[in-house]
N, C-alpha and C. Protein backbone atom coordinates (compact mmCIF):
# COMPACT_ATOMS: atom_id res chain seq x y z
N UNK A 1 0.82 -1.21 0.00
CA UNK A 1 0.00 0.00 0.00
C UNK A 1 0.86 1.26 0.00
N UNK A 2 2.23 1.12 0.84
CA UNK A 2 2.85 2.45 0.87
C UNK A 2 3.28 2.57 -0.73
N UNK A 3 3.58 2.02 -1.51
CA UNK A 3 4.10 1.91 -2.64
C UNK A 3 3.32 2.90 -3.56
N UNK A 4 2.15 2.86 -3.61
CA UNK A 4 1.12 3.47 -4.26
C UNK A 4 1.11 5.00 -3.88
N UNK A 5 1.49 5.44 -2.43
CA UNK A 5 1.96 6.89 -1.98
C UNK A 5 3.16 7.22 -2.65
N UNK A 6 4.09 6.36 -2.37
CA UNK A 6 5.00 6.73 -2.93
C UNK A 6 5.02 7.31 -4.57
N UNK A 7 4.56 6.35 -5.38
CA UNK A 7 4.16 6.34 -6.99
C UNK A 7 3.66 7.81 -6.96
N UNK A 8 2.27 8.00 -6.05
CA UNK A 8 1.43 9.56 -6.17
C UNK A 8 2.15 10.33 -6.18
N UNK A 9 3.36 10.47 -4.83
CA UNK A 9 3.68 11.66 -4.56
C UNK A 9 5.00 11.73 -5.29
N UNK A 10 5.80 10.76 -5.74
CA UNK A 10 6.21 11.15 -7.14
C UNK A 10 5.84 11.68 -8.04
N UNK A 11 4.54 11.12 -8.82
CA UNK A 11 3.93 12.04 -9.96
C UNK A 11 3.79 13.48 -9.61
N UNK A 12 3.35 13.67 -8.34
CA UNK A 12 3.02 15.14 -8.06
C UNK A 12 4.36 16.20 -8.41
N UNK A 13 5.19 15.52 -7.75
CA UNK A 13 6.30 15.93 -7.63
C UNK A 13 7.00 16.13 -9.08
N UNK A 14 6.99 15.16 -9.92
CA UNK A 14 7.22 15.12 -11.23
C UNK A 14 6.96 15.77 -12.27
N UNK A 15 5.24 16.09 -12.25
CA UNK A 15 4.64 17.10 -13.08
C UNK A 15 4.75 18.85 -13.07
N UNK A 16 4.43 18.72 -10.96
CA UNK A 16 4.44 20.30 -11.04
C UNK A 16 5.51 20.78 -10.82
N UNK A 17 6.75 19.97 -10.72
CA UNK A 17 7.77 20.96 -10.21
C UNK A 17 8.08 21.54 -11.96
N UNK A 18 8.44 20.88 -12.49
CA UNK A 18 9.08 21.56 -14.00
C UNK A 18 7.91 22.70 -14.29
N UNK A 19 6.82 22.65 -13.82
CA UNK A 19 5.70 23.64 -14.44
C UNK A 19 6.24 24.30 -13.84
N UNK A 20 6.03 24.70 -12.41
CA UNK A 20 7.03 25.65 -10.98
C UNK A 20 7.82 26.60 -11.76
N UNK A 21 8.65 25.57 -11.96
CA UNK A 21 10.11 26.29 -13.00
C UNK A 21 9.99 27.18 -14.12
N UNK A 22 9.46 26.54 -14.86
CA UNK A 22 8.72 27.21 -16.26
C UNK A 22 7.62 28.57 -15.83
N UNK A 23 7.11 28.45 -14.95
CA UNK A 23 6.25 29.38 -15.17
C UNK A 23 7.11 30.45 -14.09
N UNK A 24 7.71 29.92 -13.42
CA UNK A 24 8.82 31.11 -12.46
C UNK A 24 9.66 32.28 -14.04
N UNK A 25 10.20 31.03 -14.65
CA UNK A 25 11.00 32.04 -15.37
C UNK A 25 10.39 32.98 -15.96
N UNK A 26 9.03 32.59 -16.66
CA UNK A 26 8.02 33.41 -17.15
C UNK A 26 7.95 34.92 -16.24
N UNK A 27 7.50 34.59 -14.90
CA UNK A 27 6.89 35.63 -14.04
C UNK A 27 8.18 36.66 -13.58
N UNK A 28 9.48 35.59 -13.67
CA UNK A 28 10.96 36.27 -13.67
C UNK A 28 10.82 37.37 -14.71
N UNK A 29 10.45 36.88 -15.45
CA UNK A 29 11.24 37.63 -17.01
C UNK A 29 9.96 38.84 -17.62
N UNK A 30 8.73 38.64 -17.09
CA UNK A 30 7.68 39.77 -17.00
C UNK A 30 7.83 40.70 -15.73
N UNK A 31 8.10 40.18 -14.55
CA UNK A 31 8.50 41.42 -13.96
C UNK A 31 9.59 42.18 -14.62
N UNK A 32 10.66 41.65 -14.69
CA UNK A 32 11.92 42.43 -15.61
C UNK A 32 11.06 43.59 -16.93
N UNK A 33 10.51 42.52 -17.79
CA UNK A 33 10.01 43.63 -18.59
C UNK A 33 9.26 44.41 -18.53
N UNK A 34 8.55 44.21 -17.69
CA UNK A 34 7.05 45.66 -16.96
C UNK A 34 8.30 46.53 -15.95
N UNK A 35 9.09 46.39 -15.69
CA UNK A 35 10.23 46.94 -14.72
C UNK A 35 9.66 47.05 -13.26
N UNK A 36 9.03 45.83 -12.94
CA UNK A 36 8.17 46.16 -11.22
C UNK A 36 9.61 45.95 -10.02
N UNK A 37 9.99 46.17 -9.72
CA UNK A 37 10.77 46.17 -8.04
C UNK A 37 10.80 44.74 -7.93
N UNK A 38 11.86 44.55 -7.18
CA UNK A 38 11.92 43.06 -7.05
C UNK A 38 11.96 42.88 -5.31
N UNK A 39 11.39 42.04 -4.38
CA UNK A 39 11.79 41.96 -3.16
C UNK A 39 12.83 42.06 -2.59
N UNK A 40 13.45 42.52 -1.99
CA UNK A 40 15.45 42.23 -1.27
C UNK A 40 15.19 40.64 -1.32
N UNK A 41 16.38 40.34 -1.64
CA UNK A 41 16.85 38.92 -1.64
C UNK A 41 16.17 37.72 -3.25
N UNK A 42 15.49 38.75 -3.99
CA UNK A 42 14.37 37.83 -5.17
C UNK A 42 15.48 38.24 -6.43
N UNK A 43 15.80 38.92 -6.34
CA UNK A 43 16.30 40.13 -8.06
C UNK A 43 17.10 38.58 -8.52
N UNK A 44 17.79 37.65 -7.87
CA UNK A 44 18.77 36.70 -8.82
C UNK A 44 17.31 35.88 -9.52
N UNK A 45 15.85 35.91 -8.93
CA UNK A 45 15.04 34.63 -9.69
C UNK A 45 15.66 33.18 -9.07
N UNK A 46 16.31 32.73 -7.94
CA UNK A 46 16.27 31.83 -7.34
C UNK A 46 15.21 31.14 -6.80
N UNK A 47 15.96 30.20 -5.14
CA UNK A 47 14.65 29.81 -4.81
C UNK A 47 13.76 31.04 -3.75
N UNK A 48 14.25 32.04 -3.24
CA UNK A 48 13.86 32.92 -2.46
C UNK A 48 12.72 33.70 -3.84
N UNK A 49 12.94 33.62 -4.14
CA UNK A 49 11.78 34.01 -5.84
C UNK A 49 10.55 32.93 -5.83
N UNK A 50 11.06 31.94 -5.90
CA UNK A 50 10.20 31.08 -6.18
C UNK A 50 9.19 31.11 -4.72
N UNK A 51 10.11 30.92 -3.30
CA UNK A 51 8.80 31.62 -2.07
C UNK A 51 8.00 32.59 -2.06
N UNK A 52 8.72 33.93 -2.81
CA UNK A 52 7.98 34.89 -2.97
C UNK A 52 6.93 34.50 -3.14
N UNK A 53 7.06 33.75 -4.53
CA UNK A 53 5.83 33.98 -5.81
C UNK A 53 4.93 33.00 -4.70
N UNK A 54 5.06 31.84 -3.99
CA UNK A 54 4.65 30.61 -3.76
C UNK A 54 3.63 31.36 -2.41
N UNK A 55 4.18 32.44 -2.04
CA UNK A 55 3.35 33.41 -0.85
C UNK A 55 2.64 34.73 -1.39
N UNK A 56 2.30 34.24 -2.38
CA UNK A 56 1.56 35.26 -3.62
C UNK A 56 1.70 36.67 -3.45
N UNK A 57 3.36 37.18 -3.37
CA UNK A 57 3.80 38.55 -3.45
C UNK A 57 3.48 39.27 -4.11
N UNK A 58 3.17 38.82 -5.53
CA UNK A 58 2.88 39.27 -6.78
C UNK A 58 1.82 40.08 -6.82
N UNK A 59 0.77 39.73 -6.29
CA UNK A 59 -0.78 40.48 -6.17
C UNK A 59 -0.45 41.77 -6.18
N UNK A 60 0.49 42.46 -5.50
CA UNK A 60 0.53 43.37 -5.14
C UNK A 60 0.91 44.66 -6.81
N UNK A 61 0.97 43.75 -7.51
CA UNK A 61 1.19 44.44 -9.07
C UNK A 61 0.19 44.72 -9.66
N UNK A 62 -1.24 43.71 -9.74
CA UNK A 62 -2.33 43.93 -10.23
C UNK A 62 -2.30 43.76 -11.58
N UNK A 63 -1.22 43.23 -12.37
CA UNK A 63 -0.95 42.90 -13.58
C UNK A 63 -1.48 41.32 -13.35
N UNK A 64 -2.24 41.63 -15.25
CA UNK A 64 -3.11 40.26 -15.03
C UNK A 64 -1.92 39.31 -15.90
N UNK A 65 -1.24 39.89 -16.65
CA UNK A 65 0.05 39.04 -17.28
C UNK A 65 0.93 38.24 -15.98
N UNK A 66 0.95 38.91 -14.89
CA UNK A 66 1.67 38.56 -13.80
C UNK A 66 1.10 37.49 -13.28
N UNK A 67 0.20 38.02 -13.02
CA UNK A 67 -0.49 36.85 -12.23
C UNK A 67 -1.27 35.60 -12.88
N UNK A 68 -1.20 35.88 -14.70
CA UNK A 68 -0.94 34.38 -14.48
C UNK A 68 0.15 33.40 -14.60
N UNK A 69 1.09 34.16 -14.90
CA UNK A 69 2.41 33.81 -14.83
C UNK A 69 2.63 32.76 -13.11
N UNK A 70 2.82 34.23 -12.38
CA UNK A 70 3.32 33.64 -11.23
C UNK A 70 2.05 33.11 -10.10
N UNK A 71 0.76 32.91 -10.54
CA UNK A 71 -0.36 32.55 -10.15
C UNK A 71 0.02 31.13 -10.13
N UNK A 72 0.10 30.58 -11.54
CA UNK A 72 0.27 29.03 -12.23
C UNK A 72 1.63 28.53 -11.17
N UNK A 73 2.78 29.49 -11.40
CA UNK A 73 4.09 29.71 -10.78
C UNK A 73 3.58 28.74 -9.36
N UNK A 74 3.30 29.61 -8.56
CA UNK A 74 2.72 29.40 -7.07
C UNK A 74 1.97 28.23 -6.65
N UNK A 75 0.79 28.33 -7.29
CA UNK A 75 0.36 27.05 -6.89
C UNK A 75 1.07 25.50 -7.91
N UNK A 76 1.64 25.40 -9.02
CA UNK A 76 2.69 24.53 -8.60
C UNK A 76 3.68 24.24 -7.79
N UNK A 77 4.06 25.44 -7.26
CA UNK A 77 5.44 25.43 -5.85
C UNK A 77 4.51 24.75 -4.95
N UNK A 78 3.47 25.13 -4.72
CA UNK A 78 2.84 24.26 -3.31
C UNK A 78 2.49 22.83 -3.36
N UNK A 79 2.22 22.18 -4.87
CA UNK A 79 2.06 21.33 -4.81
C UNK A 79 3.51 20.25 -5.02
N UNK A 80 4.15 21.23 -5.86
CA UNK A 80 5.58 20.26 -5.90
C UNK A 80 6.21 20.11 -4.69
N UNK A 81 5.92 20.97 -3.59
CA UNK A 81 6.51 21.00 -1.82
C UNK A 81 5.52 19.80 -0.93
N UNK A 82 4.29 19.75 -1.42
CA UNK A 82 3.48 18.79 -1.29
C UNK A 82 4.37 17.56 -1.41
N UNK A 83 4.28 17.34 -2.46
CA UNK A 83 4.72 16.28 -3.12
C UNK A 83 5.99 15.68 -2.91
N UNK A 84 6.91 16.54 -2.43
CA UNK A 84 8.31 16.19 -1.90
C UNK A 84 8.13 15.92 -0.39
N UNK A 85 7.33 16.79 0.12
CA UNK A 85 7.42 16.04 1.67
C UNK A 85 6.66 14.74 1.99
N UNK A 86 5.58 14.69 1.04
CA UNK A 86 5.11 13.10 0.91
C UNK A 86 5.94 12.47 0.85
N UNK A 87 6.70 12.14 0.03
CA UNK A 87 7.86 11.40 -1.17
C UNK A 87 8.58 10.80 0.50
N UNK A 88 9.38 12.10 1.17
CA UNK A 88 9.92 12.18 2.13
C UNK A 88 9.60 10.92 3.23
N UNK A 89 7.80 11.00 3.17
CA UNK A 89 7.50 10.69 3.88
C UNK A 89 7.05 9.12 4.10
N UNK A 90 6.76 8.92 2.36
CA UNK A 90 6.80 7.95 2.32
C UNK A 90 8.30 6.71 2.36
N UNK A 91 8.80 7.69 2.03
CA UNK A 91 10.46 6.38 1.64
C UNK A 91 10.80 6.38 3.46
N UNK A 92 10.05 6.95 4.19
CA UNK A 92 10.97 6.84 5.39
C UNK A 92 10.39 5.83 6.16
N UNK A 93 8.74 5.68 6.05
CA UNK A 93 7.89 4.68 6.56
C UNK A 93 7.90 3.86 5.38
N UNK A 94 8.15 3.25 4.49
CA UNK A 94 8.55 2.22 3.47
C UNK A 94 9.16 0.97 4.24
N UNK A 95 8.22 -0.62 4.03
CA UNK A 95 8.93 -1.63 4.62
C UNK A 95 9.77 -2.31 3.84
């Protein structure tokens, strides 16, 4: 039965993180070109970027290009963090 968690929270993990990514660089590279301010510690587009977006900083632009950028961005970060602490959780209780 744990096997089948495991399998899930792989897929989860599998699908949304590359979306995560992809749609970060997106929301990276539209703030740059609308020229909005970047948080202290965000301007490299790391993972402190990717929390930003994942704690929906973005709102605060009101750009609808943004937000669906780093909208999509965000809620894949939560589910790919999902999905890794499952993963976590499963390989550790695994018989």
């Amino acid at each position: 039965m744990n096997s089948i968690w495991l399998f899930l929270f792989l897929g989860l993990t599998g699908s949304a993180g590359p979306g995560h990514f992809g749609f970060r660089v997106l929301a990276y590279r539209h703030q740059l070109d609308k020229k909005y301010g970047f948080e202290s510690g965000t301007e490299d587009g790391g993972m402190s970027y990717s929390w930003w977006l994942m704690c929906f900083g973005f709102r605060k632009f009101k750009d609808s290009g943004m937000n669906l950028f780093a909208g999509n961005a965000a809620v894949m970060g939560w589910i790919t963090l999902l999905g890794i602490i499952g993963t976590a959780i499963a390989i550790t209780f695994k018989n």
